[in-house]
C-alpha atoms as a PDB file:
ATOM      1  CA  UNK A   1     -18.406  46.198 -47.709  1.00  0.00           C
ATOM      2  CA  UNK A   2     -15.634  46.375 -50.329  1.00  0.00           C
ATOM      3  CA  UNK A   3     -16.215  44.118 -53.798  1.00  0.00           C
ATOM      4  CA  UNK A   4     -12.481  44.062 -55.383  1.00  0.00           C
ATOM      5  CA  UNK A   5     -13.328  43.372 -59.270  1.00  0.00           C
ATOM      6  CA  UNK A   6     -11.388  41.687 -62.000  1.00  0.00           C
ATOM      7  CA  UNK A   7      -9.222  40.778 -58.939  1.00  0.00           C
ATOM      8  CA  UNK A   8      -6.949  37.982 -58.791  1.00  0.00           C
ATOM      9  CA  UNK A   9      -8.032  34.580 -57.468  1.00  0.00           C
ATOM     10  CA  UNK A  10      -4.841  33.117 -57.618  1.00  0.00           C
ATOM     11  CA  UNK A  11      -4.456  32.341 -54.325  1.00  0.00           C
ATOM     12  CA  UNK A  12      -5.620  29.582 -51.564  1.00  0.00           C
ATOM     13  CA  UNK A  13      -7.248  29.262 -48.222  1.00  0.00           C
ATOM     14  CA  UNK A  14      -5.520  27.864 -45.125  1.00  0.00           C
ATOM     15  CA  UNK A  15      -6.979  26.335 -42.392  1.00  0.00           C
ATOM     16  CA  UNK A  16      -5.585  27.663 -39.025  1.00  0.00           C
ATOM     17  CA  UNK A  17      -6.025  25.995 -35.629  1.00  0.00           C
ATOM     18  CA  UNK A  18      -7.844  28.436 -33.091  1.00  0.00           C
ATOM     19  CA  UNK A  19      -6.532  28.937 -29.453  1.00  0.00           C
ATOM     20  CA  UNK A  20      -6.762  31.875 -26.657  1.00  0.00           C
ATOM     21  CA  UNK A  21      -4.571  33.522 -24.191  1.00  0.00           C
ATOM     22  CA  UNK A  22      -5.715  32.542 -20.622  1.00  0.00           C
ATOM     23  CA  UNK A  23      -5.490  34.813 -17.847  1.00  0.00           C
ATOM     24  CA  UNK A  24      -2.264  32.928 -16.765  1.00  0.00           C
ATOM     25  CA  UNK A  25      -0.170  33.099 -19.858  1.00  0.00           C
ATOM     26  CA  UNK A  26      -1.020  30.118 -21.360  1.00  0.00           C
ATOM     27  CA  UNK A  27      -2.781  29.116 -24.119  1.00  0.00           C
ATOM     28  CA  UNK A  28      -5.779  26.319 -24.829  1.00  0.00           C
ATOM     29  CA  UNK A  29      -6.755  25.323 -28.407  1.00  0.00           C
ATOM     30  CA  UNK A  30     -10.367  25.829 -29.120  1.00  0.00           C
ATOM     31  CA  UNK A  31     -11.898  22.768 -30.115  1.00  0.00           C
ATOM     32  CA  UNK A  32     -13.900  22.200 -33.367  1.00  0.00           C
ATOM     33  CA  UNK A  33     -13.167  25.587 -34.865  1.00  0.00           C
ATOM     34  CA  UNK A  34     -10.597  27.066 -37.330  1.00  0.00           C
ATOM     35  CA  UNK A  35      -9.337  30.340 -38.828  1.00  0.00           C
ATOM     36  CA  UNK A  36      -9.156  30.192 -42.721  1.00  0.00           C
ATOM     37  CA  UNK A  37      -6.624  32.453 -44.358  1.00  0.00           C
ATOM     38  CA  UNK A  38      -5.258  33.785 -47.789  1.00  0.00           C
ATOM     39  CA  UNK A  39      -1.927  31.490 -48.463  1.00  0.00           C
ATOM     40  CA  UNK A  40      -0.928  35.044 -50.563  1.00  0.00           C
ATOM     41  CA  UNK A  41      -1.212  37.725 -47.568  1.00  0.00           C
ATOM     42  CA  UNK A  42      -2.371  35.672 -44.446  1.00  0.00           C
ATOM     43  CA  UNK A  43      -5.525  38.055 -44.374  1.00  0.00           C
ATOM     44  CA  UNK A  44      -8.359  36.554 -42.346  1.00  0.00           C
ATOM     45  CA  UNK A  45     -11.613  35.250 -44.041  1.00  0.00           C
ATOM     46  CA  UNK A  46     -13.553  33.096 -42.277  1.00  0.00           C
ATOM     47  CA  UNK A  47     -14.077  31.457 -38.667  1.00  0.00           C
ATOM     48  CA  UNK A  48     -15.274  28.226 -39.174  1.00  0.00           C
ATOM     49  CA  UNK A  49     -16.193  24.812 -37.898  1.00  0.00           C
ATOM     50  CA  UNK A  50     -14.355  21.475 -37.787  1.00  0.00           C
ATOM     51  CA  UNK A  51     -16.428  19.343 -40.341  1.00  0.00           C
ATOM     52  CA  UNK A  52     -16.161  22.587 -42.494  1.00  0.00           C
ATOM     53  CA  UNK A  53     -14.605  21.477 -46.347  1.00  0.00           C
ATOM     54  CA  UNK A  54     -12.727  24.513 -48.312  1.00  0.00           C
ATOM     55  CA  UNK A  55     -13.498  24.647 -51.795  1.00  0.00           C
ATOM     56  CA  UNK A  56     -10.492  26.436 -53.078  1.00  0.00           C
ATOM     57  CA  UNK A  57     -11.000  29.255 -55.895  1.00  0.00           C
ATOM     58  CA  UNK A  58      -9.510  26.973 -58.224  1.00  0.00           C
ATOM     59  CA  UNK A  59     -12.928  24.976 -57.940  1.00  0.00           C
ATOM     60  CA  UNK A  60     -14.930  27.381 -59.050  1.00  0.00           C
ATOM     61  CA  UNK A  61     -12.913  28.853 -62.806  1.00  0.00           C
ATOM     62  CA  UNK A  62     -12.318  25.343 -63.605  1.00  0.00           C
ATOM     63  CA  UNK A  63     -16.124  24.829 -64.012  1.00  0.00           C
ATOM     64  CA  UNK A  64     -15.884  27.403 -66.416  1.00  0.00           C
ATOM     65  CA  UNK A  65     -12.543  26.943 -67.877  1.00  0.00           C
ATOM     66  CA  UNK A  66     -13.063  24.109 -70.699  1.00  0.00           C
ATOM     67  CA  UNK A  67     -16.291  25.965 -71.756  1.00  0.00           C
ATOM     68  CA  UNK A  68     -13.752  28.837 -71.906  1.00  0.00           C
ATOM     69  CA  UNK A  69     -11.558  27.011 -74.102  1.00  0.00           C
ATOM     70  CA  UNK A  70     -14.194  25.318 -76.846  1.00  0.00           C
ATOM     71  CA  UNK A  71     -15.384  29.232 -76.831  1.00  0.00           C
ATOM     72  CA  UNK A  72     -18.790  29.228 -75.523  1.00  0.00           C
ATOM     73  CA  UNK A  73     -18.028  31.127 -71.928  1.00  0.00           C
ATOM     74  CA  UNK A  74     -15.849  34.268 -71.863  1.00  0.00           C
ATOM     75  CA  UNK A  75     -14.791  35.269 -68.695  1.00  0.00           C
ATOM     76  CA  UNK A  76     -15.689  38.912 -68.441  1.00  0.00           C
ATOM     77  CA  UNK A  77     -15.651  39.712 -64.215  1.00  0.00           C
ATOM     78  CA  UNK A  78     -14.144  37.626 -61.308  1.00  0.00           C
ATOM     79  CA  UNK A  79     -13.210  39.015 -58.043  1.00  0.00           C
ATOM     80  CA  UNK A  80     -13.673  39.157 -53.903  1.00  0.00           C
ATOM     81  CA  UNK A  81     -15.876  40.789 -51.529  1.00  0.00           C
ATOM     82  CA  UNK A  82     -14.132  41.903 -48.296  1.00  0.00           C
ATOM     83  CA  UNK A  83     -10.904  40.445 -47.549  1.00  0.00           C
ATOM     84  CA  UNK A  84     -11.925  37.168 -49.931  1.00  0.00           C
ATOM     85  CA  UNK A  85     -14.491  36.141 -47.364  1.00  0.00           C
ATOM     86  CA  UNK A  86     -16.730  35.824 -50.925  1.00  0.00           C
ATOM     87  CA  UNK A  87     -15.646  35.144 -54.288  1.00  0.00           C
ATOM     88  CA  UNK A  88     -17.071  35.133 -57.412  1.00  0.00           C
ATOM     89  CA  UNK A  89     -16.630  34.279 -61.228  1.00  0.00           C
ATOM     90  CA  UNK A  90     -18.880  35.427 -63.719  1.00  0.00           C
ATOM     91  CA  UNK A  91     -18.890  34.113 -67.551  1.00  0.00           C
ATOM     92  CA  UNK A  92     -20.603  35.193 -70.481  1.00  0.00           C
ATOM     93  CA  UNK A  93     -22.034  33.082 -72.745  1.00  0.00           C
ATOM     94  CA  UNK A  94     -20.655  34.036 -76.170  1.00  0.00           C
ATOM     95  CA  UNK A  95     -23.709  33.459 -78.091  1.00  0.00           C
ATOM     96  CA  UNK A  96     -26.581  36.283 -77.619  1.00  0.00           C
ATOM     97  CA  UNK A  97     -30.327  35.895 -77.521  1.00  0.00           C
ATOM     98  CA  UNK A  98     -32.809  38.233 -78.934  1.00  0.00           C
ATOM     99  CA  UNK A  99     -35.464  39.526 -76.085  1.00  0.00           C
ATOM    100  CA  UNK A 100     -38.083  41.211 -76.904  1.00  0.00           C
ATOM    101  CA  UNK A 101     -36.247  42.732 -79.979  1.00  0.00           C
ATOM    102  CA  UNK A 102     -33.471  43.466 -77.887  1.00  0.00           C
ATOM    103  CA  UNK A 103     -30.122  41.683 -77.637  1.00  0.00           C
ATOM    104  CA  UNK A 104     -29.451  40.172 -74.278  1.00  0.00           C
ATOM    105  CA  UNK A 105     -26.019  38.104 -73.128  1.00  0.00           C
ATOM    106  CA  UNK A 106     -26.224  35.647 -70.646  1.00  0.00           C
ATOM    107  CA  UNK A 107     -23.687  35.622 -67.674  1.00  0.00           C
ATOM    108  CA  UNK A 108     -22.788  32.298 -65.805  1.00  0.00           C
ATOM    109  CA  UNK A 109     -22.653  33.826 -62.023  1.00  0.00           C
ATOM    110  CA  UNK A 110     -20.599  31.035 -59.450  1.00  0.00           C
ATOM    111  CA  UNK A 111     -20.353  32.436 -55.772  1.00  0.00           C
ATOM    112  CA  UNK A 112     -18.424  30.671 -53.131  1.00  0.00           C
ATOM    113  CA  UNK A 113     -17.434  31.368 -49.619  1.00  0.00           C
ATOM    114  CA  UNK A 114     -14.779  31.056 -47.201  1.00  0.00           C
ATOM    115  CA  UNK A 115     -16.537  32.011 -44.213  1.00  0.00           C
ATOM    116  CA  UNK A 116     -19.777  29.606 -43.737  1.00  0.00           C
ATOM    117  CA  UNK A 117     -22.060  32.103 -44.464  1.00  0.00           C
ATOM    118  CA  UNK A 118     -23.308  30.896 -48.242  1.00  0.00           C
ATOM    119  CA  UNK A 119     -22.664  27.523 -50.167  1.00  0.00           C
ATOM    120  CA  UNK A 120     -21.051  27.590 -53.134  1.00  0.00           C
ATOM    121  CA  UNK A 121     -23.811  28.258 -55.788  1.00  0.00           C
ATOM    122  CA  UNK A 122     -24.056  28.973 -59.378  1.00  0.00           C
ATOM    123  CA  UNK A 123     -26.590  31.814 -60.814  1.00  0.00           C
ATOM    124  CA  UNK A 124     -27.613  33.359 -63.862  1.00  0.00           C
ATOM    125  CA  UNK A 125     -27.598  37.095 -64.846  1.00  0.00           C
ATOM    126  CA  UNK A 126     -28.951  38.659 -67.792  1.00  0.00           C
ATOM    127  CA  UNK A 127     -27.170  41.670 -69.737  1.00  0.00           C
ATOM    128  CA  UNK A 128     -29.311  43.821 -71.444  1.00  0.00           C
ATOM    129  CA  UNK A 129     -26.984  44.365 -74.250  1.00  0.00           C
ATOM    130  CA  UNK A 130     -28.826  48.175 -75.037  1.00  0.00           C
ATOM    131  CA  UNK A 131     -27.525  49.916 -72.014  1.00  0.00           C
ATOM    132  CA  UNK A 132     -25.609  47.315 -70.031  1.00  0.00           C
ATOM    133  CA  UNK A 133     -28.168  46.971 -67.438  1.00  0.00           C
ATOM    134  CA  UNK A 134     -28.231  43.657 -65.855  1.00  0.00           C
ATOM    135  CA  UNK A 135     -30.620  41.141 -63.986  1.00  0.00           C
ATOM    136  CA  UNK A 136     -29.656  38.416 -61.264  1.00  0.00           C
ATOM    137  CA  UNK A 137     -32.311  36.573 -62.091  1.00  0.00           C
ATOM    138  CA  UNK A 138     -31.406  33.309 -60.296  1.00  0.00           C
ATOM    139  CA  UNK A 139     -29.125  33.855 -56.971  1.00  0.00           C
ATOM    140  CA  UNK A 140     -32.349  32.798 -54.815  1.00  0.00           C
ATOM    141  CA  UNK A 141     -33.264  30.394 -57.312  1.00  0.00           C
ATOM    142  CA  UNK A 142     -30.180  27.972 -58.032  1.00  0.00           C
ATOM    143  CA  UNK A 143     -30.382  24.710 -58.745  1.00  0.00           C
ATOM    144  CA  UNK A 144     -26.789  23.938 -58.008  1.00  0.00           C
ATOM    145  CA  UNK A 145     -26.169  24.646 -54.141  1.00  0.00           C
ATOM    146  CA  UNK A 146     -23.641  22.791 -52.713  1.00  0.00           C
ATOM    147  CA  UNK A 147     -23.229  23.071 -48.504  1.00  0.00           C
ATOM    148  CA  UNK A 148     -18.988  23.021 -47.275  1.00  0.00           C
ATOM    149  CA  UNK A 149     -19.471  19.576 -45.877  1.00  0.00           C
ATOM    150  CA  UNK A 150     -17.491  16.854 -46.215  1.00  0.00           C
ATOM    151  CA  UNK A 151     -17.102  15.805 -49.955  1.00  0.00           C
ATOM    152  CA  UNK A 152     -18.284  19.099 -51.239  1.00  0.00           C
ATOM    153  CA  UNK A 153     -15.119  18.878 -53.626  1.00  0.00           C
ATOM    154  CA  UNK A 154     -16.232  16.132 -55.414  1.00  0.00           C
ATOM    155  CA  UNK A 155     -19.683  16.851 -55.941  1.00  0.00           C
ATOM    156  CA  UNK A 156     -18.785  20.024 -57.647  1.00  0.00           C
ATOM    157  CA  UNK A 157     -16.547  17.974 -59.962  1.00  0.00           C
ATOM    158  CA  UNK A 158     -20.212  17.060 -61.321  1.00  0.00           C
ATOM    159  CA  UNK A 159     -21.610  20.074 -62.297  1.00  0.00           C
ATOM    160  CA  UNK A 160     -21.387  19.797 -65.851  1.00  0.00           C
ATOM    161  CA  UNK A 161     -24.746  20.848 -67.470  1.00  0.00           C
ATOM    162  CA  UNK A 162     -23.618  24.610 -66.839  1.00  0.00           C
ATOM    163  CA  UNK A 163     -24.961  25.578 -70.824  1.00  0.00           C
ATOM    164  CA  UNK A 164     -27.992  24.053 -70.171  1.00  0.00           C
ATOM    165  CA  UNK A 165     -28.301  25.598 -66.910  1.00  0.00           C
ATOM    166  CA  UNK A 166     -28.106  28.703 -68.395  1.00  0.00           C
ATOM    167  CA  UNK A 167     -30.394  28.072 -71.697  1.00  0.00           C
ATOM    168  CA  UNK A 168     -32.902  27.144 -68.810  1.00  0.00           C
ATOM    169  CA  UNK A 169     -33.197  30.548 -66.883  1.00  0.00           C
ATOM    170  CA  UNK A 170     -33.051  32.308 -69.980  1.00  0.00           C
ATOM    171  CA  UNK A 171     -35.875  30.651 -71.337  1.00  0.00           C
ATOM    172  CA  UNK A 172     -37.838  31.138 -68.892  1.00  0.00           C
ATOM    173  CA  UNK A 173     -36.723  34.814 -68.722  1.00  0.00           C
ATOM    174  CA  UNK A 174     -37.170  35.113 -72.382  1.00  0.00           C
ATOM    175  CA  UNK A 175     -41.145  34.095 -71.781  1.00  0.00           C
ATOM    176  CA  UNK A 176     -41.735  36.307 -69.373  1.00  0.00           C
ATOM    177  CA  UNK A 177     -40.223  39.098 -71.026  1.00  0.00           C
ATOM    178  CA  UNK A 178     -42.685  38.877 -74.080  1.00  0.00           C
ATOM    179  CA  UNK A 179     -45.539  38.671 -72.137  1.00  0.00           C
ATOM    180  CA  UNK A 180     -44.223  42.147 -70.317  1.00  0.00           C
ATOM    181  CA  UNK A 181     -43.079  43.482 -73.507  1.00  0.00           C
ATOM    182  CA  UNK A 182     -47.054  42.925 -75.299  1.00  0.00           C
ATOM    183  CA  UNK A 183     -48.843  44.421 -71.973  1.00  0.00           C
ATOM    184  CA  UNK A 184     -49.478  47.900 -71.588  1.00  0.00           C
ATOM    185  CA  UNK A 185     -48.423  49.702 -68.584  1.00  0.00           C
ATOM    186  CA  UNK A 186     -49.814  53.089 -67.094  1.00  0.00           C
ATOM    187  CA  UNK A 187     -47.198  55.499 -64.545  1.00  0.00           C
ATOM    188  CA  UNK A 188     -50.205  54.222 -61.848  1.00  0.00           C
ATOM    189  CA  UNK A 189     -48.755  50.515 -62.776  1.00  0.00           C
ATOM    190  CA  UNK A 190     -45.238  51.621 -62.561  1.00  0.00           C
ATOM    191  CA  UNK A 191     -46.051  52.918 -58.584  1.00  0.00           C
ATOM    192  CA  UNK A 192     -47.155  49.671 -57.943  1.00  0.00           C
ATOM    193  CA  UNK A 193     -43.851  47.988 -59.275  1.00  0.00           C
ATOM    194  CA  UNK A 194     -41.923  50.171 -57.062  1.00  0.00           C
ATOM    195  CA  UNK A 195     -44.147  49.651 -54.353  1.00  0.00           C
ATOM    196  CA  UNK A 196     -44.051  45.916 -54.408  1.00  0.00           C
ATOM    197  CA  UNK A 197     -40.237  45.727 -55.698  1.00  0.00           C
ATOM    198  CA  UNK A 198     -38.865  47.852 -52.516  1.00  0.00           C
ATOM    199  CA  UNK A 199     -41.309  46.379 -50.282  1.00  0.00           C
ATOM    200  CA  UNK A 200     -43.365  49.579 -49.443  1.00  0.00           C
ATOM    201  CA  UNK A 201     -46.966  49.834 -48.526  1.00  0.00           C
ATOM    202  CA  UNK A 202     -49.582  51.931 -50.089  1.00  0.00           C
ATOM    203  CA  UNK A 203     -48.909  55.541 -49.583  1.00  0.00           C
ATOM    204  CA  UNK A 204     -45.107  54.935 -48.591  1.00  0.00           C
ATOM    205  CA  UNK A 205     -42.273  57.264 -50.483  1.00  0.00           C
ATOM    206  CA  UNK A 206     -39.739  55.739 -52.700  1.00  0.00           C
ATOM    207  CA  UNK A 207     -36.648  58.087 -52.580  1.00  0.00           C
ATOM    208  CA  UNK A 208     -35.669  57.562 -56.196  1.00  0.00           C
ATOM    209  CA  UNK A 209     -38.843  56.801 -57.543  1.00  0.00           C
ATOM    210  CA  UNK A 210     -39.229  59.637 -59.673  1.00  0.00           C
ATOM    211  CA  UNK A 211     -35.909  58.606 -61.361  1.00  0.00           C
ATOM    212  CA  UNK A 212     -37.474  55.044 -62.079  1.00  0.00           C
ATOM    213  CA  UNK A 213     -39.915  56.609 -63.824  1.00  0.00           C
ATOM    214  CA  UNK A 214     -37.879  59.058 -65.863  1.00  0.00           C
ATOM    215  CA  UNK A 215     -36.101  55.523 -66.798  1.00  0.00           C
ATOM    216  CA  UNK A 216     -39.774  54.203 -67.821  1.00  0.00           C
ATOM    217  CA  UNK A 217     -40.118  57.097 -70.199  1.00  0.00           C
ATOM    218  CA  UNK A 218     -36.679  58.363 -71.303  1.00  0.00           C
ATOM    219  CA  UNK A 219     -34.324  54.868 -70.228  1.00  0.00           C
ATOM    220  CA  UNK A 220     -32.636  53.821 -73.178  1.00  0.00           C
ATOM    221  CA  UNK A 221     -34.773  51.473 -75.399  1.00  0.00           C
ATOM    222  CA  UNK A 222     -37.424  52.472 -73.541  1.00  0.00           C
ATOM    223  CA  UNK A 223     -40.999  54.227 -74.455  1.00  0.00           C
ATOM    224  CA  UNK A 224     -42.684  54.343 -71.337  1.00  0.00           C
ATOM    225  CA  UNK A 225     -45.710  52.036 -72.892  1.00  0.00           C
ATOM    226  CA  UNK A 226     -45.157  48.816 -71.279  1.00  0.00           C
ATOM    227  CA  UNK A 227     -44.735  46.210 -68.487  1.00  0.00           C
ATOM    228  CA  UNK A 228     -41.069  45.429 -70.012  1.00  0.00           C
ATOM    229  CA  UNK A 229     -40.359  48.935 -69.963  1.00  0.00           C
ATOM    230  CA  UNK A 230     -40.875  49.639 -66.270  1.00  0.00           C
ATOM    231  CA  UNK A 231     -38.989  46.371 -65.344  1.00  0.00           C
ATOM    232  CA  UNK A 232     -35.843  47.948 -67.336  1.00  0.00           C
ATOM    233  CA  UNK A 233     -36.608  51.443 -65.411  1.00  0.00           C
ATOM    234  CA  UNK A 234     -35.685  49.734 -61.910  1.00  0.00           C
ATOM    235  CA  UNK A 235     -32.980  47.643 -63.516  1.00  0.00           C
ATOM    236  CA  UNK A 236     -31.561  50.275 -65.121  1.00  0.00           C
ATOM    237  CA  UNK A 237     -31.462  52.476 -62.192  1.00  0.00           C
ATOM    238  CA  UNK A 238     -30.006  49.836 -60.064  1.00  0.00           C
ATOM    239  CA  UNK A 239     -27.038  49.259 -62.651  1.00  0.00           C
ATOM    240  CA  UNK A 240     -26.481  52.962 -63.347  1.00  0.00           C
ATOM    241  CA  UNK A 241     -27.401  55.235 -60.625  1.00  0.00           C
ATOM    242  CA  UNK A 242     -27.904  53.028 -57.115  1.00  0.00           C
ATOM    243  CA  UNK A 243     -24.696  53.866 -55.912  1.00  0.00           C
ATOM    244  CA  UNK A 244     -21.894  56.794 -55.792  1.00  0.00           C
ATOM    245  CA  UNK A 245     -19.622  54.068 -57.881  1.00  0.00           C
ATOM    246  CA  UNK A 246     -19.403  51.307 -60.507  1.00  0.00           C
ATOM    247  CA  UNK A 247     -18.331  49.030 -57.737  1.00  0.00           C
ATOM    248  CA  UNK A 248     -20.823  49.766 -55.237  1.00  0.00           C
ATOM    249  CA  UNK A 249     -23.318  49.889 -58.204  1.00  0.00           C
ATOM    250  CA  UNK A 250     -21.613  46.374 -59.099  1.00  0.00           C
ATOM    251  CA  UNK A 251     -22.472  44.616 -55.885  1.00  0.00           C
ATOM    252  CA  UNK A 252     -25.687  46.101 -55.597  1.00  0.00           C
ATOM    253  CA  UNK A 253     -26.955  45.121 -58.794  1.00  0.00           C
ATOM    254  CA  UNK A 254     -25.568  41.053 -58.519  1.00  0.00           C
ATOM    255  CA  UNK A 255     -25.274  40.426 -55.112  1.00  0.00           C
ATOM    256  CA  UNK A 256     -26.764  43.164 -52.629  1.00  0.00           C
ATOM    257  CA  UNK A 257     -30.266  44.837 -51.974  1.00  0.00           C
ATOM    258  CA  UNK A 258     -30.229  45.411 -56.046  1.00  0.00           C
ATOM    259  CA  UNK A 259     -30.665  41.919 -57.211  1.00  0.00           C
ATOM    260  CA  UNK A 260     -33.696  41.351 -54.277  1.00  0.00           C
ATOM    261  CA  UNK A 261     -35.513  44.022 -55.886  1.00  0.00           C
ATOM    262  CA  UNK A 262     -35.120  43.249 -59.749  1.00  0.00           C
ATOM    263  CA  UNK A 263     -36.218  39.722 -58.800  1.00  0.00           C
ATOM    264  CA  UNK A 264     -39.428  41.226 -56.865  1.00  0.00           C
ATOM    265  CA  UNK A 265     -39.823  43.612 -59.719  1.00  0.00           C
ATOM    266  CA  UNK A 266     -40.321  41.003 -62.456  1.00  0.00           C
ATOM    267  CA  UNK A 267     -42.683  39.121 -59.904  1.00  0.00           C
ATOM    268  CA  UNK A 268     -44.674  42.208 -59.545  1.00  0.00           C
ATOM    269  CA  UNK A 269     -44.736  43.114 -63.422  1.00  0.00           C
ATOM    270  CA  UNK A 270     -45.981  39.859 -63.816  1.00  0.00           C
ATOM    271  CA  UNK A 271     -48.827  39.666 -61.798  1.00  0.00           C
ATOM    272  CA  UNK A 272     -50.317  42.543 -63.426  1.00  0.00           C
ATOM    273  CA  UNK A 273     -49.622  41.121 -67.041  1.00  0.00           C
END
């Protein structure tokens, strides 16, 4: 699947009546579903039901926009996966925090879909500022998920504690990051990680796992001592070397197989803290 990045979202979605060709000649509309379209290219992103509500992509950067303009939010990615079936907006907050003596930058992530297959949802991702590796920390964990159902529109309207939504996650984050950061971890502890974080049994092969742990030892700001540093190993690999390029390495790392892992990473680092 293609992610098109720092792509425009200047367009809308149409809703198109559905019908088929009978064997006759004619044609019979197909009740309680609808083709949605790009108003810019009439490509096809969605099949959908009657009741279902479009929340345009204008929705979605003017949640971000006056945050934008006092200077708090900078928007540093938006785009589409596929066709525009998904799209996405992702803001940086312009204020850092300071991680277990590292410098991190929090990212407002808001997904939205124009096919029915995900609500439009707001997530957080960390940046580790040292070597641009990054976390989806919250895309399973969202407080803000809003189903395309009627009046959708206007509950979105509401979302308005987006900073504190952030300062939230990251404080959370921030805890558990300490606590990794002041526990000692062996390579026996790393295994275990990888195990647990790709969902293998005991005695399974990781393909890249010897990578991981030349990230453990050698990954930048790393000394291959503790719990924090082989949580950046498999973060760092998935933001640098999962795939053959920086968009499939993109997608991976925020919304694919990537951000699944990191998430059962830090759950797995954590339980042996």
């Amino acid at each position: 699947m293609q992610i098109a990045t720092q792509a425009s979202l200047d367009w809308k979605v149409l809703a198109c009546p559905v019908s088929v060709q009978l064997p006759d000649g004619t044609s019979r509309a197909v009740p309680n579903r609808k083709v949605l379209v790009r108003d810019d290219n009439f490509a096809q992103v969605g099949v959908v039901g009657g009741r279902y509500e479009i929340v345009q992509n204008s929705v979605i950067t003017n949640l971000v926009q006056p945050l934008v303009s006092e200077g708090l939010l900078e928007v540093v990615n938006q785009g589409y996966i596929g066709a525009g079936s998904k799209v996405f907006v992702q803001a940086q907050m312009t204020r850092g925090y300071e991680i277990a003596g590292e410098e991190h930058r929090a990212m407002l992530t808001l997904l939205n879909s124009h096919d029915g297959t995900s609500p439009l949802a707001a997530g957080v991702t960390d940046t580790r500022v040292i070597c641009q590796n990054t976390f989806a920390m919250a895309m399973e964990d969202m407080s803000t998920r809003l189903q395309h159902k009627l009046g959708v529109n206007e509950q979105a309207l509401k979302i308005t504690e987006t900073l504190d939504f952030v300062n939230e996650r990251m404080r959370r984050f921030s805890e558990a990051a300490e606590t990794l950061a002041s526990t000692r971890a062996t390579v026996s502890d790393v295994d275990r990680i990888i195990l647990q974080a790709y969902r293998k049994k005991e005695g399974d092969t990781v393909r890249n796992r010897d990578q991981i742990v030349q990230h453990f030892f050698n990954g930048r700001g790393n000394g291959g001592s503790t719990l924090w540093d082989a949580f950046n190993a498999i973060t760092e690999f998935n933001t640098h070397a999962s795939g053959k390029t920086s968009t499939d390495r993109f997608g991976y790392a925020n919304f694919g197989t990537g951000a699944s892992v990191a998430r059962r990473a830090i759950d797995a680092a954590l339980a042996l803290a």
